[in-house]
N, C-alpha and C. Protein backbone atom coordinates (compact mmCIF):
# COMPACT_ATOMS: atom_id res chain seq x y z
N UNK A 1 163.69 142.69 127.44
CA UNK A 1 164.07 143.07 128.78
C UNK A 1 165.30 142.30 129.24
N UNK A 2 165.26 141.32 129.28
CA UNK A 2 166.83 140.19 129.16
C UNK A 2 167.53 140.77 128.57
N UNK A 3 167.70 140.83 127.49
CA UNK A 3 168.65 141.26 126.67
C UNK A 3 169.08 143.15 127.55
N UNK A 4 168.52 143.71 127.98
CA UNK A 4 168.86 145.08 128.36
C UNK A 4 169.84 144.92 130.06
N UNK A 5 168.83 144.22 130.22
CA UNK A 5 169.77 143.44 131.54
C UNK A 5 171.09 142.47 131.21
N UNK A 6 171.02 142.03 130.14
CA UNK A 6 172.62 141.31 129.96
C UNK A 6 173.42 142.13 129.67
N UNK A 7 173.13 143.38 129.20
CA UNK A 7 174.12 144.63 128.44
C UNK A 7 174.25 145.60 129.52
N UNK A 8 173.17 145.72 130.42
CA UNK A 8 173.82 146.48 131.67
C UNK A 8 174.58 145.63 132.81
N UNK A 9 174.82 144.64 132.66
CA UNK A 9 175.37 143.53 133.70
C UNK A 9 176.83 143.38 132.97
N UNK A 10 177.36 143.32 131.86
CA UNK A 10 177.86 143.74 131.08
C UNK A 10 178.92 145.18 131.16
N UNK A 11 178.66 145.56 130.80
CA UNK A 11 178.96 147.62 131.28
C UNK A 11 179.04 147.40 132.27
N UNK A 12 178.24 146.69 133.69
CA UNK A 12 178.94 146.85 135.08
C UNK A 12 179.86 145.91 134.92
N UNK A 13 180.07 145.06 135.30
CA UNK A 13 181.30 143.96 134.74
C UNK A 13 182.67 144.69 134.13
N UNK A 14 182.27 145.53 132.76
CA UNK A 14 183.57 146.32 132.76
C UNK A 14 184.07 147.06 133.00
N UNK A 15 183.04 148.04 133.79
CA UNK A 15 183.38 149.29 134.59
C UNK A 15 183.94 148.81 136.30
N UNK A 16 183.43 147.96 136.48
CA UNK A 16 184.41 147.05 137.74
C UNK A 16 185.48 146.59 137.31
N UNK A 17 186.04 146.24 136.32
CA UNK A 17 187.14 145.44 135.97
C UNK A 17 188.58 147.06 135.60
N UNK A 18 187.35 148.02 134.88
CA UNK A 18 188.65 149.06 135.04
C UNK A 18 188.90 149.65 136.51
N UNK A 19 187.54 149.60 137.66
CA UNK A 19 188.00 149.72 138.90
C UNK A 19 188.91 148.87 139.08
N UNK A 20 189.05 147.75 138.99
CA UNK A 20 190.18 146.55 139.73
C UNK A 20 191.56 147.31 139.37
N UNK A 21 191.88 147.60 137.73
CA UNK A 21 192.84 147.64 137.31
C UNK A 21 193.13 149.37 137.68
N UNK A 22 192.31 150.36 138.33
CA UNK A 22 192.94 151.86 138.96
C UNK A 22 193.11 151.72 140.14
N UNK A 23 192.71 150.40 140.97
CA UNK A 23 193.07 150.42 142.39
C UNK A 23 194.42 149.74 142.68
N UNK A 24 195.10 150.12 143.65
CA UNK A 24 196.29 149.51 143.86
C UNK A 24 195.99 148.63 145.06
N UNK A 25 196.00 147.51 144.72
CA UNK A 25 195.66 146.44 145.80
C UNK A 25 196.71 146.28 147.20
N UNK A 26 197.85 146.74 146.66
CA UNK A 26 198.62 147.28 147.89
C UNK A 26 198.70 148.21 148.85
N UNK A 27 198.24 149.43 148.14
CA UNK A 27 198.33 150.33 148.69
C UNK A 27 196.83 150.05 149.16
N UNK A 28 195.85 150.31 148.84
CA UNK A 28 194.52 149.30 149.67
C UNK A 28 195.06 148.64 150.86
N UNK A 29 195.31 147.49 150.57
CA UNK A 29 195.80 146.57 151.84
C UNK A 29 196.38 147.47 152.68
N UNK A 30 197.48 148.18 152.53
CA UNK A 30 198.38 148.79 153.55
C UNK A 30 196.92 149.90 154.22
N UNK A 31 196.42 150.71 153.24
CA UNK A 31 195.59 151.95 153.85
C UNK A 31 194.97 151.04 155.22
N UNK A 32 194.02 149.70 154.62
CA UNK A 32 193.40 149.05 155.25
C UNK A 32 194.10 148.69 156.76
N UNK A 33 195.35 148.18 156.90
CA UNK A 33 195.81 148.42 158.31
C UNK A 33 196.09 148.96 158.81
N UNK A 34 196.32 150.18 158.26
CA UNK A 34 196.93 151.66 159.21
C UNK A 34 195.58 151.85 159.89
N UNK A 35 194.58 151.61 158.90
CA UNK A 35 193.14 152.11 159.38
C UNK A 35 192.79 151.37 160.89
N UNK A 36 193.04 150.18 160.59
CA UNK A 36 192.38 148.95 161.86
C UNK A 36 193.53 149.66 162.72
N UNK A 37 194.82 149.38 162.71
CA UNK A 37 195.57 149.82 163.53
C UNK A 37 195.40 151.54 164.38
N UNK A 38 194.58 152.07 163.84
CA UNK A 38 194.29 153.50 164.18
C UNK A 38 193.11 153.11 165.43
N UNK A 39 191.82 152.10 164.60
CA UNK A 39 190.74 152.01 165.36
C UNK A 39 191.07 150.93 166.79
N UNK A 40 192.36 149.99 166.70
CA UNK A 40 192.72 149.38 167.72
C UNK A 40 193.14 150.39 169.01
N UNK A 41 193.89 151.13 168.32
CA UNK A 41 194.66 152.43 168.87
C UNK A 41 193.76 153.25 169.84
N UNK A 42 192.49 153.51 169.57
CA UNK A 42 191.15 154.20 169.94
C UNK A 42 191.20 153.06 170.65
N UNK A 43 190.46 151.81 170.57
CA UNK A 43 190.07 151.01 171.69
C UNK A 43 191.14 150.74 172.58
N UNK A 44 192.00 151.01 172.31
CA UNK A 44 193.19 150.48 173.86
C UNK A 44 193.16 152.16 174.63
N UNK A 45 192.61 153.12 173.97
CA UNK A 45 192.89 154.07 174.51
C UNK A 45 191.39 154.24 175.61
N UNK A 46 190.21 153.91 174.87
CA UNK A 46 188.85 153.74 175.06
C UNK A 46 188.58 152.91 176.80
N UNK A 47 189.13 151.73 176.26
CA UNK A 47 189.52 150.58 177.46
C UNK A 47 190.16 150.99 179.19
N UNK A 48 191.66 151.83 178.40
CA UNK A 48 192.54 152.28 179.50
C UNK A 48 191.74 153.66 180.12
N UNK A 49 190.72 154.10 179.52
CA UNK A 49 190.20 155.35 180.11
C UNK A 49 189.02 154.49 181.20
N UNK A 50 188.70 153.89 180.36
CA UNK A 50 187.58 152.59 181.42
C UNK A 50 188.00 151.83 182.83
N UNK A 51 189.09 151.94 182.37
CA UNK A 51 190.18 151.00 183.38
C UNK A 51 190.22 152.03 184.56
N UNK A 52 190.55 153.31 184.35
CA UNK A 52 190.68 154.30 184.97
C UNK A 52 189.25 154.69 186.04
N UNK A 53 188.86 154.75 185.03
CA UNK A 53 187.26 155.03 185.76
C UNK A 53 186.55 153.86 187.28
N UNK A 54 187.21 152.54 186.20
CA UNK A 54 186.95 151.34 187.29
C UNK A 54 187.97 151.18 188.64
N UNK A 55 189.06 151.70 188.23
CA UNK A 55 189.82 152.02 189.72
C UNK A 55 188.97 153.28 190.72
N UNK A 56 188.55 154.33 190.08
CA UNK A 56 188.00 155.49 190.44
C UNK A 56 186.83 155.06 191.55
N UNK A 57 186.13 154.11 190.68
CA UNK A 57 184.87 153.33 191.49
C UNK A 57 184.90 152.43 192.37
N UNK A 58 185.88 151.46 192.43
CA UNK A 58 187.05 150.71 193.28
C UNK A 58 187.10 151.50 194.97
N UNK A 59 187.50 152.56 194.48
CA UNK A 59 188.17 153.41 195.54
C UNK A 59 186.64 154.27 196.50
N UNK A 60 185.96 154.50 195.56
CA UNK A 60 184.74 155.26 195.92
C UNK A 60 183.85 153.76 196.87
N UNK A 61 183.62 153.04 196.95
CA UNK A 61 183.01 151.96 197.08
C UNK A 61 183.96 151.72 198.68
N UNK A 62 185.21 151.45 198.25
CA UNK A 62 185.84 150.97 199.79
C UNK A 62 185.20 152.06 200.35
N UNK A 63 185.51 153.90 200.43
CA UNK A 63 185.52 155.07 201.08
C UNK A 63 184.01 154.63 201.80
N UNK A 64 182.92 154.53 200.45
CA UNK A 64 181.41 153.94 200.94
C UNK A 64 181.45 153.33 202.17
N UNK A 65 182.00 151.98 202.00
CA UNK A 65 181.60 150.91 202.94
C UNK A 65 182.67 151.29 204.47
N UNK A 66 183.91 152.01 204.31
CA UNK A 66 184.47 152.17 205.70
C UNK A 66 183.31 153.25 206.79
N UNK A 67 182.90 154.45 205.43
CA UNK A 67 181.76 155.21 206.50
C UNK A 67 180.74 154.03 206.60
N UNK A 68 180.57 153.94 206.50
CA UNK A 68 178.91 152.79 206.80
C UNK A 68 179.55 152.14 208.02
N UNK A 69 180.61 151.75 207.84
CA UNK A 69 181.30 150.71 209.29
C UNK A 69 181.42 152.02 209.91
N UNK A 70 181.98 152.80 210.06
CA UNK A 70 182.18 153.80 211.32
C UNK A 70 181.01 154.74 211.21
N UNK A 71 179.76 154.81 210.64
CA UNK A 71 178.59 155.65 211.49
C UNK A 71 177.77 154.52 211.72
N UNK A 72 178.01 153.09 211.67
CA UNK A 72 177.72 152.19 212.71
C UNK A 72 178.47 151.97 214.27
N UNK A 73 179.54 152.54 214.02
CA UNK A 73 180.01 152.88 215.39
C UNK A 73 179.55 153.88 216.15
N UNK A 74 179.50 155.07 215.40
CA UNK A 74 178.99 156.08 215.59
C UNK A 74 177.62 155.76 216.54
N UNK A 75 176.87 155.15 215.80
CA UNK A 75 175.39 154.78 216.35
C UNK A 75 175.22 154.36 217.28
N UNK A 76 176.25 153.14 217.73
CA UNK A 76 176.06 152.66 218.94
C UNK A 76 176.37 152.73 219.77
N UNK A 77 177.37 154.30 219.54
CA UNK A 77 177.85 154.91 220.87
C UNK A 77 176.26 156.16 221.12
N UNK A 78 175.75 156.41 220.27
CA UNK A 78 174.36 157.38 220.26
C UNK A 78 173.28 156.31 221.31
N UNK A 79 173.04 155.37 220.85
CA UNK A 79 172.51 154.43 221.95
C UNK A 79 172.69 154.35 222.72
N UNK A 80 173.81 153.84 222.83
CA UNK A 80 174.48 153.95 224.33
C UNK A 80 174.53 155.00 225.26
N UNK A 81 174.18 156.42 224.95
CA UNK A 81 174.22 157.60 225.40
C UNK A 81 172.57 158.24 225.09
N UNK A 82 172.10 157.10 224.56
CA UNK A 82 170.45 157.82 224.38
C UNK A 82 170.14 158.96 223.98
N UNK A 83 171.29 159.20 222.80
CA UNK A 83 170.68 160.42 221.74
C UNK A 83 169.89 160.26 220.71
N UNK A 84 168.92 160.22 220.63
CA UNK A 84 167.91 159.52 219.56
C UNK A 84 167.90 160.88 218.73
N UNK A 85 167.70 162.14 218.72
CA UNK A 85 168.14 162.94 217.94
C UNK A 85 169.43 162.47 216.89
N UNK A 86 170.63 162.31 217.67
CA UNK A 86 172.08 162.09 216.76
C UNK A 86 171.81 161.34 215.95
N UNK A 87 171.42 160.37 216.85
CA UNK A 87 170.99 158.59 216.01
C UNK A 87 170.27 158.83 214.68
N UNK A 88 168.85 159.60 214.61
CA UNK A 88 168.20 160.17 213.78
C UNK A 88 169.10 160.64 212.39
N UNK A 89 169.96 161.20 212.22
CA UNK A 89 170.65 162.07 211.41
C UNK A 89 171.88 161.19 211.17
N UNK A 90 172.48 160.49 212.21
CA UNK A 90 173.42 159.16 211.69
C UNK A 90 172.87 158.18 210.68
N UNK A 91 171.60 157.74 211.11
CA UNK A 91 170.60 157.16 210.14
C UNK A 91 170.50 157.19 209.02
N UNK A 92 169.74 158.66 209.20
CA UNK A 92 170.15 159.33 207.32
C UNK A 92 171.06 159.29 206.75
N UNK A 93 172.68 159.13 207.38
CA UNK A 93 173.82 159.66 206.44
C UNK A 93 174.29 158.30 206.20
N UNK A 94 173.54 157.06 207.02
CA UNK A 94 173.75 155.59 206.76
C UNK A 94 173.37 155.44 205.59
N UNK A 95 171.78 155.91 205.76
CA UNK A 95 170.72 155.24 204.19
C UNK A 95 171.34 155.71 202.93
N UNK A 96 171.73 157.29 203.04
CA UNK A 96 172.23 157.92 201.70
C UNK A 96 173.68 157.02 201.26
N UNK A 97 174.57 156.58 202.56
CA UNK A 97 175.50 155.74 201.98
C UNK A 97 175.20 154.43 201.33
N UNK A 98 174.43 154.10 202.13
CA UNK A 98 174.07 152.53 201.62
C UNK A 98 173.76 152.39 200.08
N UNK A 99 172.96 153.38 199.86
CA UNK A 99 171.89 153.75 198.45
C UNK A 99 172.88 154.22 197.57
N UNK A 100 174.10 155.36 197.89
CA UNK A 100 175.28 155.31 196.89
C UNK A 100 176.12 154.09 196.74
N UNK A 101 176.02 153.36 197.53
CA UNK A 101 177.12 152.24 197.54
C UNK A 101 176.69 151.74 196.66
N UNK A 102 174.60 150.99 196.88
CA UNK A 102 174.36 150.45 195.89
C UNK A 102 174.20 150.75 194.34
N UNK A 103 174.73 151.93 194.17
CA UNK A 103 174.77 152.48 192.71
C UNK A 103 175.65 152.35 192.29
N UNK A 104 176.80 152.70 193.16
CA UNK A 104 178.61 152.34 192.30
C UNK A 104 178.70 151.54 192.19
N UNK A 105 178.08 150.26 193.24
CA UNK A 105 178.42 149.03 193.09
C UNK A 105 177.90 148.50 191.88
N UNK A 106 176.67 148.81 191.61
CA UNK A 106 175.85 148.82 190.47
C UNK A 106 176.83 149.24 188.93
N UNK A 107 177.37 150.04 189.13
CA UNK A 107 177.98 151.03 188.20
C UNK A 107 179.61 150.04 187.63
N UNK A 108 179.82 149.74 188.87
CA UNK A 108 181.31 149.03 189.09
C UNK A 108 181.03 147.17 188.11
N UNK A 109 180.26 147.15 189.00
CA UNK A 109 179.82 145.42 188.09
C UNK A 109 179.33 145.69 186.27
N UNK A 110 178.93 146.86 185.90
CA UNK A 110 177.98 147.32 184.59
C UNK A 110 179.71 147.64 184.22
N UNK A 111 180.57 147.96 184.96
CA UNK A 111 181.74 148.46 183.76
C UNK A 111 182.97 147.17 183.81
N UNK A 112 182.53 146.44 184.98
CA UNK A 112 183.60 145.68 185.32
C UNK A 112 182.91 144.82 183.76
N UNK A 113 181.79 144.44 183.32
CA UNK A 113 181.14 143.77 182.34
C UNK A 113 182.11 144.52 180.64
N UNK A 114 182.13 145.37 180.35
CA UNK A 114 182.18 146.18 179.61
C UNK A 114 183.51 146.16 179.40
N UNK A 115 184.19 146.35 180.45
CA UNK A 115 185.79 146.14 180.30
C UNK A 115 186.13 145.19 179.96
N UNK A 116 185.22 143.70 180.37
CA UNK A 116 185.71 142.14 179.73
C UNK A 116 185.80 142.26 178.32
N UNK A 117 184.10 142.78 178.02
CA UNK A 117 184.28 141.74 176.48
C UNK A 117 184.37 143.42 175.65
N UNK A 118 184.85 144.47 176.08
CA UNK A 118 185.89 145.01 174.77
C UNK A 118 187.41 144.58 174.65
N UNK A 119 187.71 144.13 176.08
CA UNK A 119 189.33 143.04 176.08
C UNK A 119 188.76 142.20 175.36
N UNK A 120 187.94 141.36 175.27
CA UNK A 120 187.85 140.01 174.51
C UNK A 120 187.61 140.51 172.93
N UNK A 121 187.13 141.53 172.58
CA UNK A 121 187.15 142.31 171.06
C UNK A 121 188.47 142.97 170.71
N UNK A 122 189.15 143.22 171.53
CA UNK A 122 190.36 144.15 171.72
C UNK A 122 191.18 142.82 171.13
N UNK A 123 190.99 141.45 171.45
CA UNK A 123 191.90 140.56 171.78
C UNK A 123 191.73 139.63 170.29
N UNK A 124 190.13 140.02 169.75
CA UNK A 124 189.92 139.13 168.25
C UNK A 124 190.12 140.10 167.54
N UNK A 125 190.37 141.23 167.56
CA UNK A 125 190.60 142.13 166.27
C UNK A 125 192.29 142.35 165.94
N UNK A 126 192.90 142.12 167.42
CA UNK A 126 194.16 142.14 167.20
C UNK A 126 194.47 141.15 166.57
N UNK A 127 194.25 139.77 166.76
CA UNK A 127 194.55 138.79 165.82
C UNK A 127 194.13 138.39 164.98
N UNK A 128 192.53 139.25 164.19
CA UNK A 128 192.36 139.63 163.02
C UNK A 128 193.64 140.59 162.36
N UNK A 129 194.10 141.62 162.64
CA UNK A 129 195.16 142.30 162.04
C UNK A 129 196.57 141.53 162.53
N UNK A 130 196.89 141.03 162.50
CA UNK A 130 197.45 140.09 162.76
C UNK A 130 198.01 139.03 161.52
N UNK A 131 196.71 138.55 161.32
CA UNK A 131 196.24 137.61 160.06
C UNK A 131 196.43 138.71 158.52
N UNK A 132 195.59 139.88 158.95
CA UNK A 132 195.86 140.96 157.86
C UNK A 132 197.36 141.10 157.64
N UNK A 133 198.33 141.36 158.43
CA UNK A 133 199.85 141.99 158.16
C UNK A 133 200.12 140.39 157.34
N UNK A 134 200.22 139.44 158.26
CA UNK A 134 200.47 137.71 157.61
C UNK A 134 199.88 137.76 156.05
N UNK A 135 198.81 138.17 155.56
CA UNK A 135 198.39 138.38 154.24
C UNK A 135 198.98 139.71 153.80
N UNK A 136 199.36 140.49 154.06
CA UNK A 136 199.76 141.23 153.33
C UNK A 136 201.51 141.04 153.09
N UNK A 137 202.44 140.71 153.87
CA UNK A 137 203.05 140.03 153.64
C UNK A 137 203.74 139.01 152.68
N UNK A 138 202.44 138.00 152.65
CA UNK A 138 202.35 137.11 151.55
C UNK A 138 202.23 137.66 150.09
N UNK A 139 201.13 139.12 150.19
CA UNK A 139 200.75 139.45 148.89
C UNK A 139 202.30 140.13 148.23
N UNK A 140 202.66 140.76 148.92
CA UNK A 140 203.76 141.73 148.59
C UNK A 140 204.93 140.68 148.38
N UNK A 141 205.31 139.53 148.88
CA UNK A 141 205.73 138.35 148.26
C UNK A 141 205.66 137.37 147.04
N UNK A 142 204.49 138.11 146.35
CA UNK A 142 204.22 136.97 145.28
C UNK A 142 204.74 137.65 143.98
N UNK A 143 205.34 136.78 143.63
CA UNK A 143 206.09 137.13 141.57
C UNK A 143 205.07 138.41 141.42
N UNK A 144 205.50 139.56 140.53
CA UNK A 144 205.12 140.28 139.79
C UNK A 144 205.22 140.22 138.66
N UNK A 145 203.88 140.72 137.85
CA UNK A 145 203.77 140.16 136.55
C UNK A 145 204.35 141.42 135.28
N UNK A 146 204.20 141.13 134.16
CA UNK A 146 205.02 143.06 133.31
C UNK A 146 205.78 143.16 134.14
N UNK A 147 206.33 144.73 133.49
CA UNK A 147 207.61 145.10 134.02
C UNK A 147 207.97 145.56 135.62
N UNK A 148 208.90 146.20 135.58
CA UNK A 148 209.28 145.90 137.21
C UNK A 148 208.49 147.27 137.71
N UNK A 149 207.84 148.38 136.73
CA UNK A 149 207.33 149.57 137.06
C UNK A 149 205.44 149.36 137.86
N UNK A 150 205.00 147.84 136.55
CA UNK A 150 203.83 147.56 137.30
C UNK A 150 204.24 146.86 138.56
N UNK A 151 202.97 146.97 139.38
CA UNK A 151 203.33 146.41 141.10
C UNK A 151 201.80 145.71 141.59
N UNK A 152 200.97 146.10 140.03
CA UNK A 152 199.69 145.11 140.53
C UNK A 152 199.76 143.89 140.08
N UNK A 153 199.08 142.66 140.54
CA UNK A 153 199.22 141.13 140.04
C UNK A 153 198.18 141.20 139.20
N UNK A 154 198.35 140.11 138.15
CA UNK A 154 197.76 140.07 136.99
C UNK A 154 197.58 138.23 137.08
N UNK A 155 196.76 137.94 137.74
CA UNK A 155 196.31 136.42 137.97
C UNK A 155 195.97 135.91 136.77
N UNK A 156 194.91 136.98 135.82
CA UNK A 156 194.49 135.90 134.54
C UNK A 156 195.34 135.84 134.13
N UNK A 157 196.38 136.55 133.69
CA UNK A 157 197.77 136.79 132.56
C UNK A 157 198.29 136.00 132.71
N UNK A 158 198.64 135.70 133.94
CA UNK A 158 199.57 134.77 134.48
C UNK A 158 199.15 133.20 134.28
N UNK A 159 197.81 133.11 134.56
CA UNK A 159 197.14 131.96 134.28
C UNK A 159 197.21 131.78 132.92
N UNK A 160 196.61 132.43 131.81
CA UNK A 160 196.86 132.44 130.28
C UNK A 160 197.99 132.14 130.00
N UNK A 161 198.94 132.76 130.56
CA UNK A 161 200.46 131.62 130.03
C UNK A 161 200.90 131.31 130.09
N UNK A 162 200.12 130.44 131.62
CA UNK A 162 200.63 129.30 131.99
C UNK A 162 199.59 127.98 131.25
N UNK A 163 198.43 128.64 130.26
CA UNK A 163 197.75 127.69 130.24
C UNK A 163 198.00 127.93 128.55
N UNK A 164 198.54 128.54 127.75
CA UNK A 164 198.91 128.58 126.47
C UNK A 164 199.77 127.53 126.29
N UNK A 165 199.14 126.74 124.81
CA UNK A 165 199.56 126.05 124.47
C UNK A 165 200.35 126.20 123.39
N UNK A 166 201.54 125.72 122.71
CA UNK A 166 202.52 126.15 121.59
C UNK A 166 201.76 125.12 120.37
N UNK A 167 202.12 125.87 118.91
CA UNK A 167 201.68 124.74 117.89
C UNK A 167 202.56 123.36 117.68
N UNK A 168 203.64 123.85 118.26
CA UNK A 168 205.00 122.45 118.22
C UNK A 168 203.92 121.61 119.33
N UNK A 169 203.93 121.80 120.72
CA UNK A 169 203.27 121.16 121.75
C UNK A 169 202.53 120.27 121.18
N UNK A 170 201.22 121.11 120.17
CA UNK A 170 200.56 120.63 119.86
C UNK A 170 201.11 119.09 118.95
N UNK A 171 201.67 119.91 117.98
CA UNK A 171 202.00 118.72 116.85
C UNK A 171 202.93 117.45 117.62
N UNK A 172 203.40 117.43 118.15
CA UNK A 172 204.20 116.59 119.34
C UNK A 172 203.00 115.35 120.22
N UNK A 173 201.95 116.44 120.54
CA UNK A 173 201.29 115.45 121.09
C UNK A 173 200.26 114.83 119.94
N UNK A 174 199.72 115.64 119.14
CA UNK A 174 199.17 114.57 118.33
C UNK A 174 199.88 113.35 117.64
N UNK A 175 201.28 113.78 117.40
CA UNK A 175 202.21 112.01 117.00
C UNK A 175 201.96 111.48 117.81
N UNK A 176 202.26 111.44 119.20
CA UNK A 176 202.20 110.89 120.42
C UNK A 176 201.17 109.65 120.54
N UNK A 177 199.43 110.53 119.87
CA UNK A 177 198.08 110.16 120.25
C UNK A 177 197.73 109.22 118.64
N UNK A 178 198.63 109.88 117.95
CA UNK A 178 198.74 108.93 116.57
C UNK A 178 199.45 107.29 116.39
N UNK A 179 200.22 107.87 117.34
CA UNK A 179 200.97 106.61 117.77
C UNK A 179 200.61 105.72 118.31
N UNK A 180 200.41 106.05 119.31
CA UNK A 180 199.11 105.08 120.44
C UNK A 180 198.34 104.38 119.64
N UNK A 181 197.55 104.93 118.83
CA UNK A 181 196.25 104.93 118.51
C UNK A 181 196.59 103.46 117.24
N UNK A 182 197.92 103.70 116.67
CA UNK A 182 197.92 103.03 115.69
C UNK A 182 198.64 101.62 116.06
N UNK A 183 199.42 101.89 117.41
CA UNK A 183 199.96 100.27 117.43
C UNK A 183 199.14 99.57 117.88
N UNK A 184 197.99 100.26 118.61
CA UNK A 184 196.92 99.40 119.68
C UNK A 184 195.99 98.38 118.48
């Protein structure tokens, strides 16, 4: 059973490694910010429609509270004139204001909330992509390895010969360690 599991761990291992080498890590990267930059694009658009809405409610809320102040005027000229009928029906158009007020107001604080912290997401994703362009940047900056037609990096390659050793090297340092070894 080990053994079937080292040979399929194996086969995945090299079937990921020919994924690495059909993907273009650039063109990746780049897809990858057009993408964020699309979904930023949506949230500033998302936000400014919110924004909109919260002026909308802004405005509905003053309109609220000026009737409430003037069919309190209203009222106490009904008193004053001892229409308890009028008064009656001023009443009502008080309570129904009061009770919408307290819903926009309700509504207004629930979006005024909502508008913060997608600005505060609006504000870490931008300088997540940000960091993305800064890395991509860098990547599209670094030596390319083969000819000038490949455009993917080749880290082990590069590592291999930088870490290959020559047989001269070699023979060079063993005099070196022969030497040492024999005056000591």
């Amino acid at each position: 059973m080990a053994l079937i599991n080292r040979i399929a761990r194996l086969f995945k291992a090299d079937f990921h490694a020919v994924l690495d080498q059909i993907e273009e890590p650039e063109a990746l990267l780049r897809q990858a910010i057009r993408d964020m930059e699309d979904e930023l694009a949506a949230a500033e658009k998302g936000i400014a429609l919110r924004a909109h809405d919260q002026e909308t409610l802004s405005v509905r809320k003053d309109e609220l509270q000026r009737a409430i102040v003037d069919i309190d005027g209203e009222l106490d000229l009904c008193f004053e004139s001892e229409k308890d009928d009028l008064a009656r029906g001023l009443i009502r158009k008080k309570l129904e204001a009061e009770r919408l007020l307290k819903r926009v107001s309700s509504n207004y604080a629930a979006n005024e909330q909502y508008l913060s912290e997608q600005r505060e997401r609006l504000a870490e994703n931008n300088a997540t992509l940000e960091g993305l362009r800064q890395k991509a940047d860098l990547f599209t900056q670094r030596p390319l390895t083969g000819n000038s037609d490949n455009r993917e990096f080749d880290d082990v390659a590069w590592m291999a010969r930088e870490m290959t050793v020559g047989d001269d090297e070699i023979e060079i340092a063993y005099l070196r360690e022969k030497s040492a070894r024999s005056t000591s």
